[in-house]
C-alpha atoms as a PDB file:
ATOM      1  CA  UNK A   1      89.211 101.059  84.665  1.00  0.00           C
ATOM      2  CA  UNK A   2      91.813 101.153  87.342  1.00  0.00           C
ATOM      3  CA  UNK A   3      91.784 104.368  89.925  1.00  0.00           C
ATOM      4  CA  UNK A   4      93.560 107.017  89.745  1.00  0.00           C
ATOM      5  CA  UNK A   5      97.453 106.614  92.144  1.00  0.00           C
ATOM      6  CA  UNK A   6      97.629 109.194  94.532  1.00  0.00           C
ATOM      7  CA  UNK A   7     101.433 109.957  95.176  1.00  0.00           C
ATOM      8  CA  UNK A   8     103.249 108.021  97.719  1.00  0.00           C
ATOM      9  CA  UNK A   9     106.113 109.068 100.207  1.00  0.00           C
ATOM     10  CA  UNK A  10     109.068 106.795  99.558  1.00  0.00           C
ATOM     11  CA  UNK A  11     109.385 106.917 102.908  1.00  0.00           C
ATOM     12  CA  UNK A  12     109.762 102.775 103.872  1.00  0.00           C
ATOM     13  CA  UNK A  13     107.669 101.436 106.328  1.00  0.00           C
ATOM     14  CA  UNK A  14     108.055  98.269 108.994  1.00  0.00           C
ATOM     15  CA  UNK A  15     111.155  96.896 108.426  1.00  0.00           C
ATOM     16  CA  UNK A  16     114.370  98.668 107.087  1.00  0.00           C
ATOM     17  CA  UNK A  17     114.483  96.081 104.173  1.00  0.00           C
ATOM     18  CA  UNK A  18     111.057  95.207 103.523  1.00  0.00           C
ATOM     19  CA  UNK A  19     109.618  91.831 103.056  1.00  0.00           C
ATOM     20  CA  UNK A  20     112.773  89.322 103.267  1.00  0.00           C
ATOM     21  CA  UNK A  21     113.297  85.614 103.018  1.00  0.00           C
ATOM     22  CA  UNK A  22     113.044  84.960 106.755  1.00  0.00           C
ATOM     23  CA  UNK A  23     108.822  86.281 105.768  1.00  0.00           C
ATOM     24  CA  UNK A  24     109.306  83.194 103.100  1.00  0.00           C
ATOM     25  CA  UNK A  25     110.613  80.841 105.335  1.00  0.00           C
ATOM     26  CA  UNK A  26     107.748  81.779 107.876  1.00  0.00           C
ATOM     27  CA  UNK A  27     104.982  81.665 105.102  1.00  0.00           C
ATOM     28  CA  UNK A  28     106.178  78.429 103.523  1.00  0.00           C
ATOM     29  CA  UNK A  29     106.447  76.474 107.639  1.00  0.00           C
ATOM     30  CA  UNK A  30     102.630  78.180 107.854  1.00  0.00           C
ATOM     31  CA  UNK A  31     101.698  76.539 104.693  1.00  0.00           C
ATOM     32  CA  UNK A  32     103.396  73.040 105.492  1.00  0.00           C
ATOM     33  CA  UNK A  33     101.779  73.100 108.790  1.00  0.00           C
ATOM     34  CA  UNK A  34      98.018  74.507 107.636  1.00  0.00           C
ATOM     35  CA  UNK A  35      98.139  74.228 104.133  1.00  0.00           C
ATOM     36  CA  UNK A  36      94.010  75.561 104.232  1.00  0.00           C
ATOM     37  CA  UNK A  37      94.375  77.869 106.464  1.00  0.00           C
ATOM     38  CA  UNK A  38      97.600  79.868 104.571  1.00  0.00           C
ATOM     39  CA  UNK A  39      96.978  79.213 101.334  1.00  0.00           C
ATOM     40  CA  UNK A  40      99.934  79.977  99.656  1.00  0.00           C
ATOM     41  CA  UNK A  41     103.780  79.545  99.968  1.00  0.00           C
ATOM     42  CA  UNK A  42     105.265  82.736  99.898  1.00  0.00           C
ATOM     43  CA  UNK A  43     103.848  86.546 100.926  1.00  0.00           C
ATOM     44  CA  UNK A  44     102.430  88.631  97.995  1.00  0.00           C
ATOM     45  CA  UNK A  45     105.279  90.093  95.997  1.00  0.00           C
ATOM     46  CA  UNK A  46     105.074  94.042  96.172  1.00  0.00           C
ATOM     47  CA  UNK A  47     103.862  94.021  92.587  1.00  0.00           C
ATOM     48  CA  UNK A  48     100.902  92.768  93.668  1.00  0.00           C
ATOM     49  CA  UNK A  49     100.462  94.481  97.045  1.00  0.00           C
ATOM     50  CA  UNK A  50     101.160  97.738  95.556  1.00  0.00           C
ATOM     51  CA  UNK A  51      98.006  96.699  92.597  1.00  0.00           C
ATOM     52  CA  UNK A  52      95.493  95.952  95.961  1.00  0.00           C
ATOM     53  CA  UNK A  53      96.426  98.916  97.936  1.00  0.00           C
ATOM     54  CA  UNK A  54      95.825 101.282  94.694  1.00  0.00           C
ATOM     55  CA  UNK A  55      91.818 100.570  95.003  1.00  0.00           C
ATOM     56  CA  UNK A  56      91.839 102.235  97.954  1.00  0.00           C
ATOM     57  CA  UNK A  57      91.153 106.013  98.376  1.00  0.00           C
ATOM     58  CA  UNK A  58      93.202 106.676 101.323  1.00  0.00           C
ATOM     59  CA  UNK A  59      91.072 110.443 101.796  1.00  0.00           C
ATOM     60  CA  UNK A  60      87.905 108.399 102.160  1.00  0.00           C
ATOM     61  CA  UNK A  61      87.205 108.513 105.974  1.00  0.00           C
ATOM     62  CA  UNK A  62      86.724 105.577 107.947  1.00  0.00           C
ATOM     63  CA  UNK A  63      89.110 102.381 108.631  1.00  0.00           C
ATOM     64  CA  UNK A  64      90.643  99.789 106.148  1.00  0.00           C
ATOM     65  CA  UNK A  65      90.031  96.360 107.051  1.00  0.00           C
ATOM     66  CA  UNK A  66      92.603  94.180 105.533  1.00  0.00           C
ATOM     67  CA  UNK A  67      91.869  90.122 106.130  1.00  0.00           C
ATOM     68  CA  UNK A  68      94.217  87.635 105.610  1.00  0.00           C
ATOM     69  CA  UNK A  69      97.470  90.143 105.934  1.00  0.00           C
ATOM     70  CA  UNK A  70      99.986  87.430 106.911  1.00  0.00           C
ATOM     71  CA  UNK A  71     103.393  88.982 107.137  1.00  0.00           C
ATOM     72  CA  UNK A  72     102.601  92.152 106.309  1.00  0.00           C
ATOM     73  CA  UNK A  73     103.136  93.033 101.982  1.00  0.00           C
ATOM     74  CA  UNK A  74      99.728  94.498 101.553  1.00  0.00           C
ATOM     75  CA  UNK A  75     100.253  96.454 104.840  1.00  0.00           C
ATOM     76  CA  UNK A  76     103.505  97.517 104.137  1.00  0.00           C
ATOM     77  CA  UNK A  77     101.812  98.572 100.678  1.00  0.00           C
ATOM     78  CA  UNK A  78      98.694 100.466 101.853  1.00  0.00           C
ATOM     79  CA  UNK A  79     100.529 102.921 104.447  1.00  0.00           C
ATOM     80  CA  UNK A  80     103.139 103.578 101.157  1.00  0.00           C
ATOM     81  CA  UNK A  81      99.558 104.326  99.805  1.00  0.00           C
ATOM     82  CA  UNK A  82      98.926 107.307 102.327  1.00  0.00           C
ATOM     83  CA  UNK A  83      96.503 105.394 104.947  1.00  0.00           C
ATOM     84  CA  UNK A  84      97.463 106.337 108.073  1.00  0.00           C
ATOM     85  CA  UNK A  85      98.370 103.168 110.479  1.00  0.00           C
ATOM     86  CA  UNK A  86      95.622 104.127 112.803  1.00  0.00           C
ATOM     87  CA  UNK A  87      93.128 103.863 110.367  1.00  0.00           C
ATOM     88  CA  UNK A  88      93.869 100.261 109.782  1.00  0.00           C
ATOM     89  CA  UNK A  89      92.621  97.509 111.165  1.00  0.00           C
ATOM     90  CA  UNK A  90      93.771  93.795 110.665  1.00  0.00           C
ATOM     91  CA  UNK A  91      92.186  90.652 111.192  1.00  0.00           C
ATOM     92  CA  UNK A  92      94.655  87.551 111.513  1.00  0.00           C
ATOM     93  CA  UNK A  93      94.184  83.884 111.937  1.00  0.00           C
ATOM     94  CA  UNK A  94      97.460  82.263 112.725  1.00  0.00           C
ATOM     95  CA  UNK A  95      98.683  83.286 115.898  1.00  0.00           C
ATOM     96  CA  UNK A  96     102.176  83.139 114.604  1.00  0.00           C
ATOM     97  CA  UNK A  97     101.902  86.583 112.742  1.00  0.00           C
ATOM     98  CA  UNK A  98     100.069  88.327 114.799  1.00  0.00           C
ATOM     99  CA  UNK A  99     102.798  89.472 117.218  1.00  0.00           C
ATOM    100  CA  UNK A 100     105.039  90.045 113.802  1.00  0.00           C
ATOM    101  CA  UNK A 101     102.382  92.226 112.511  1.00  0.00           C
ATOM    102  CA  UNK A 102     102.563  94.437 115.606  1.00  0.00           C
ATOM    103  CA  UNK A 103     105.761  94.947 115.959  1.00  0.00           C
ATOM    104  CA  UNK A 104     106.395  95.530 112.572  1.00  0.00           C
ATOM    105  CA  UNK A 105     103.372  98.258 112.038  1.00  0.00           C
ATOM    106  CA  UNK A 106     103.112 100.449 115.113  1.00  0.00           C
ATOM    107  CA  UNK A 107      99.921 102.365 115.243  1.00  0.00           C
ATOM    108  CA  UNK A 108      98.144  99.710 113.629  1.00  0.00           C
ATOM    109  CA  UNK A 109      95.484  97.597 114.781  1.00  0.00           C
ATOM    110  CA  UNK A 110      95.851  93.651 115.095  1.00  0.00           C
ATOM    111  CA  UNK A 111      92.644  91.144 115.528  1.00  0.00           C
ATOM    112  CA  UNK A 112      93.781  87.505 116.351  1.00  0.00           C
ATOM    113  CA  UNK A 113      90.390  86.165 114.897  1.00  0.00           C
ATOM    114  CA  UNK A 114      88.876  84.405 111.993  1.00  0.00           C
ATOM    115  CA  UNK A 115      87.814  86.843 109.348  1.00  0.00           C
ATOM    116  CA  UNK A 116      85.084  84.762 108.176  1.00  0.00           C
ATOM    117  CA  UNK A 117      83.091  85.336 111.141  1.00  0.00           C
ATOM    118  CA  UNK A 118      83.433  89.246 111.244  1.00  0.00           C
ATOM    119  CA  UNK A 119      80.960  90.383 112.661  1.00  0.00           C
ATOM    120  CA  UNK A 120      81.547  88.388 115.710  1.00  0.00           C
ATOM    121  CA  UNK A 121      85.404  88.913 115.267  1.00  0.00           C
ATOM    122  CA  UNK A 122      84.681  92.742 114.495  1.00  0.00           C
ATOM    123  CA  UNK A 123      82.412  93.361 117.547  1.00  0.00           C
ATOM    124  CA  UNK A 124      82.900  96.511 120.019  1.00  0.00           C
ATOM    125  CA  UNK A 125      86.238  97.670 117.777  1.00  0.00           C
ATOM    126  CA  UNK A 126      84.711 100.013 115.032  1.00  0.00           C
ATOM    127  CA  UNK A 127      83.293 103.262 115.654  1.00  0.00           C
ATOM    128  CA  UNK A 128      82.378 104.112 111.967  1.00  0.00           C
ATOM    129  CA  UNK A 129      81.770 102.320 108.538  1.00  0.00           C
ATOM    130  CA  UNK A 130      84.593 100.969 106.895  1.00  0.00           C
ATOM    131  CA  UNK A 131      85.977 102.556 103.797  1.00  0.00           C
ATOM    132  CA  UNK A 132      87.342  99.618 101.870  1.00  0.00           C
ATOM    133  CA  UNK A 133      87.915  95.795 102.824  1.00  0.00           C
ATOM    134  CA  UNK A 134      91.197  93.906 101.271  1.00  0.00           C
ATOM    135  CA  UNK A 135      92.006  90.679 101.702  1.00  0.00           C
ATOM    136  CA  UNK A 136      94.600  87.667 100.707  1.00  0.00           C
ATOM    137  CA  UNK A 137      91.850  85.329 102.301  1.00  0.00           C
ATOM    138  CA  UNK A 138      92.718  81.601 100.418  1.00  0.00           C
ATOM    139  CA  UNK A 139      88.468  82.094  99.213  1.00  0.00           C
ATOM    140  CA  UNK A 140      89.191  79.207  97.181  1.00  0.00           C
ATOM    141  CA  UNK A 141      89.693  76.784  99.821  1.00  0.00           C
ATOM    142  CA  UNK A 142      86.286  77.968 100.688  1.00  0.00           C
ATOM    143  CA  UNK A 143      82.527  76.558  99.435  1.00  0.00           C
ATOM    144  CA  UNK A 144      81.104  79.627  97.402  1.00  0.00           C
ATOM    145  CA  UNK A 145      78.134  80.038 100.160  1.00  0.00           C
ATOM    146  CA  UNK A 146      81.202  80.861 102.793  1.00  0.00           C
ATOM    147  CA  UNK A 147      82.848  83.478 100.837  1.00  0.00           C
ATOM    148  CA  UNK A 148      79.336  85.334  99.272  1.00  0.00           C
ATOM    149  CA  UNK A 149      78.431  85.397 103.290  1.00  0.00           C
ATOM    150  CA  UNK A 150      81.998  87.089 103.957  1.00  0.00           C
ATOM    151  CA  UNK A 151      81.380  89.125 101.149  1.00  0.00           C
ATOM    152  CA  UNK A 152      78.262  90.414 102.441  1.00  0.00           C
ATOM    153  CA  UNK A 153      79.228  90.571 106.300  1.00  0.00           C
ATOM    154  CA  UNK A 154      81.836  93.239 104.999  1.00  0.00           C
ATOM    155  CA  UNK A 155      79.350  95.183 102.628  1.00  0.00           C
ATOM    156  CA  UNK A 156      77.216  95.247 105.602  1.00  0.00           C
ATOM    157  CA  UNK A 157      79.961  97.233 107.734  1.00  0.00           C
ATOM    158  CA  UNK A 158      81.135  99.294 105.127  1.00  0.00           C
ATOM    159  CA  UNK A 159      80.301 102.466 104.018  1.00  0.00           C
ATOM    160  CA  UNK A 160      78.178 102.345 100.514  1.00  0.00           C
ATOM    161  CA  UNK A 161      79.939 102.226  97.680  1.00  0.00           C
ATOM    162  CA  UNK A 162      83.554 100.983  99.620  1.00  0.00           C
ATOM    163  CA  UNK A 163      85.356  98.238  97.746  1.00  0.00           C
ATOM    164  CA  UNK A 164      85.541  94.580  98.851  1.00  0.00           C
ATOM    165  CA  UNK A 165      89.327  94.322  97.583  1.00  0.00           C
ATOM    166  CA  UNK A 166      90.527  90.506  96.784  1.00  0.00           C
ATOM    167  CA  UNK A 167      93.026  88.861  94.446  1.00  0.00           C
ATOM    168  CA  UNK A 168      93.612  85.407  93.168  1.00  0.00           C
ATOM    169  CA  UNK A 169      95.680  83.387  91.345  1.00  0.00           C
ATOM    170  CA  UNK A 170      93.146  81.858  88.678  1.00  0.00           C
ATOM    171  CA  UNK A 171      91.308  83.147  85.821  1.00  0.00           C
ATOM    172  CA  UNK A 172      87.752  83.327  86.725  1.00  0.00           C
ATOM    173  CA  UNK A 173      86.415  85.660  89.842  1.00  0.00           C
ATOM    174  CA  UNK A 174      87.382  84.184  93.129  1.00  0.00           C
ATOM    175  CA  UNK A 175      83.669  85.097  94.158  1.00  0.00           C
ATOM    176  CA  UNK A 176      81.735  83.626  91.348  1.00  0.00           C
ATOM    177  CA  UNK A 177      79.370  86.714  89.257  1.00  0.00           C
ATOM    178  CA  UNK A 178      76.504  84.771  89.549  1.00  0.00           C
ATOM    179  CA  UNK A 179      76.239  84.219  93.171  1.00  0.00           C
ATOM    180  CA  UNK A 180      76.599  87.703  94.079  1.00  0.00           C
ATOM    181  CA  UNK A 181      73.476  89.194  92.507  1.00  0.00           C
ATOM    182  CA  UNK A 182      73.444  92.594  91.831  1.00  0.00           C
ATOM    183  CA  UNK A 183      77.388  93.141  93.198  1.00  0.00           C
ATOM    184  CA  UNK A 184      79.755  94.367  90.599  1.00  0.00           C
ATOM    185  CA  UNK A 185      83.041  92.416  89.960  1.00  0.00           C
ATOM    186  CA  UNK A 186      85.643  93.904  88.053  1.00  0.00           C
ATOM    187  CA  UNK A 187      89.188  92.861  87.392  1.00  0.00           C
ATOM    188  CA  UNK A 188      92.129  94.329  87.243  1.00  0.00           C
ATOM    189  CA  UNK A 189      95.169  94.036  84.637  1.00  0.00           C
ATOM    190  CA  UNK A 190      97.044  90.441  85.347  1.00  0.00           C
ATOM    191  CA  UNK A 191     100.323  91.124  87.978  1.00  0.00           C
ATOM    192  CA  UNK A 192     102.817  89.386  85.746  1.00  0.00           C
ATOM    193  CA  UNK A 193     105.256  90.483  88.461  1.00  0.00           C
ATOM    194  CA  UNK A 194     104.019  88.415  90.836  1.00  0.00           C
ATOM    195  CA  UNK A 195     104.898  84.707  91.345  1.00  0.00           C
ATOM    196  CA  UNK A 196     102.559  83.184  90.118  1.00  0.00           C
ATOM    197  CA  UNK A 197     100.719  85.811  87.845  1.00  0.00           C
ATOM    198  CA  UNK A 198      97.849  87.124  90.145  1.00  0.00           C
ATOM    199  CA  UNK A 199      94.740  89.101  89.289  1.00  0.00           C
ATOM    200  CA  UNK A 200      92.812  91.645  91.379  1.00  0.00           C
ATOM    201  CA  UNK A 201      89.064  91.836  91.714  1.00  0.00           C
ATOM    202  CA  UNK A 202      87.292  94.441  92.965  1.00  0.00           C
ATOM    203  CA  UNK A 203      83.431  94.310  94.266  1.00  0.00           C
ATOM    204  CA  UNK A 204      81.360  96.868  95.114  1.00  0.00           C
ATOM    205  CA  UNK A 205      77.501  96.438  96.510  1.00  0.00           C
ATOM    206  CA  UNK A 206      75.000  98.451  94.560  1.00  0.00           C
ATOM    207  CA  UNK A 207      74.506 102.083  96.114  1.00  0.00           C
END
């Protein structure tokens, strides 16, 4: 069942015009060069962003880790959501966005770091649980050991209950059920909207 929407200022955020094609011409050069490490060729299309950043209850306290955030969509999406910029905290690999991210999203925190190591990544910048983790993480480039430990470094620093937010372009859970144990998966309706057709998944850790 998806969550209730909360209302959303139409206020834009970052950039005037959003997400452009100078973000695909960045993404797609990121790709070429680290095809692993990226992913995918293009940002999330808003569809998408906007069907991640609806999981999260922006009047749950505590900060919003978002993983993976490359050029910004799911960002952009999540303050449109209501959470305020301070409350979010991003952790970026490529070097290349991070300075992008910044200037684009005043107020909000940016991590050069590898997400898959978060606790180390993570250490001495939280004061309180997190209330929700999304991420555009490539998990399938990953072995499924690597993403159940990322899985349950994030549970670990999270409030109970908070969602572990991911989406993915194939059919079946990007996180397998049967290596998660007691974890709930559920998915959300397919983003037709999105290029090409992407499904969220939401996991939660047993309270």
């Amino acid at each position: 069942m998806l969550e209730p929407v909360r209302p959303t200022s139409r206020r834009r955020v970052g950039r005037q015009k959003g997400i452009d094609f100078t973000d695909e011409a960045r993404f797609l050069k990121s790709w070429l060069d680290k095809p692993l490490v990226t992913g995918a060729v293009s940002p999330s299309g808003k569809a998408l962003a906007r069907m991640m950043a609806r999981y999260v209850d922006p009047a749950e306290p505590g900060f919003v880790l978002e993983i993976g955030p490359g050029t910004g969509p799911v960002t952009e999406a999540l303050i449109e959501r209501g959470v305020p910029p301070e409350r979010l905290v991003l952790v970026e690999f490529n070097e290349e966005f991070v300075p992008l991210l910044q200037r684009r999203f005043p107020g909000v925190t940016v991590i050069q770091g590898d997400a898959y190591a978060a606790s180390q990544t993570l250490a001495g910048r939280l004061n309180q649980p997190l209330t929700a983790t999304v991420s555009s993480l490539p998990l399938l480039t990953k072995p499924v050991r690597q993403r159940v430990r990322l899985l349950d470094d994030c549970f670990d620093i999270s409030r109970p209950g908070a969602p572990f937010i991911q989406f993915t372009y194939g059919l079946t859970p990007p996180i397998p059920r049967e290596a998660i144990g007691l974890t709930t998966a559920v998915g959300s309706p397919r983003v037709w909207l999105n290029l090409p057709p992407a499904r969220v998944w939401i996991y939660r850790r047993p309270v």
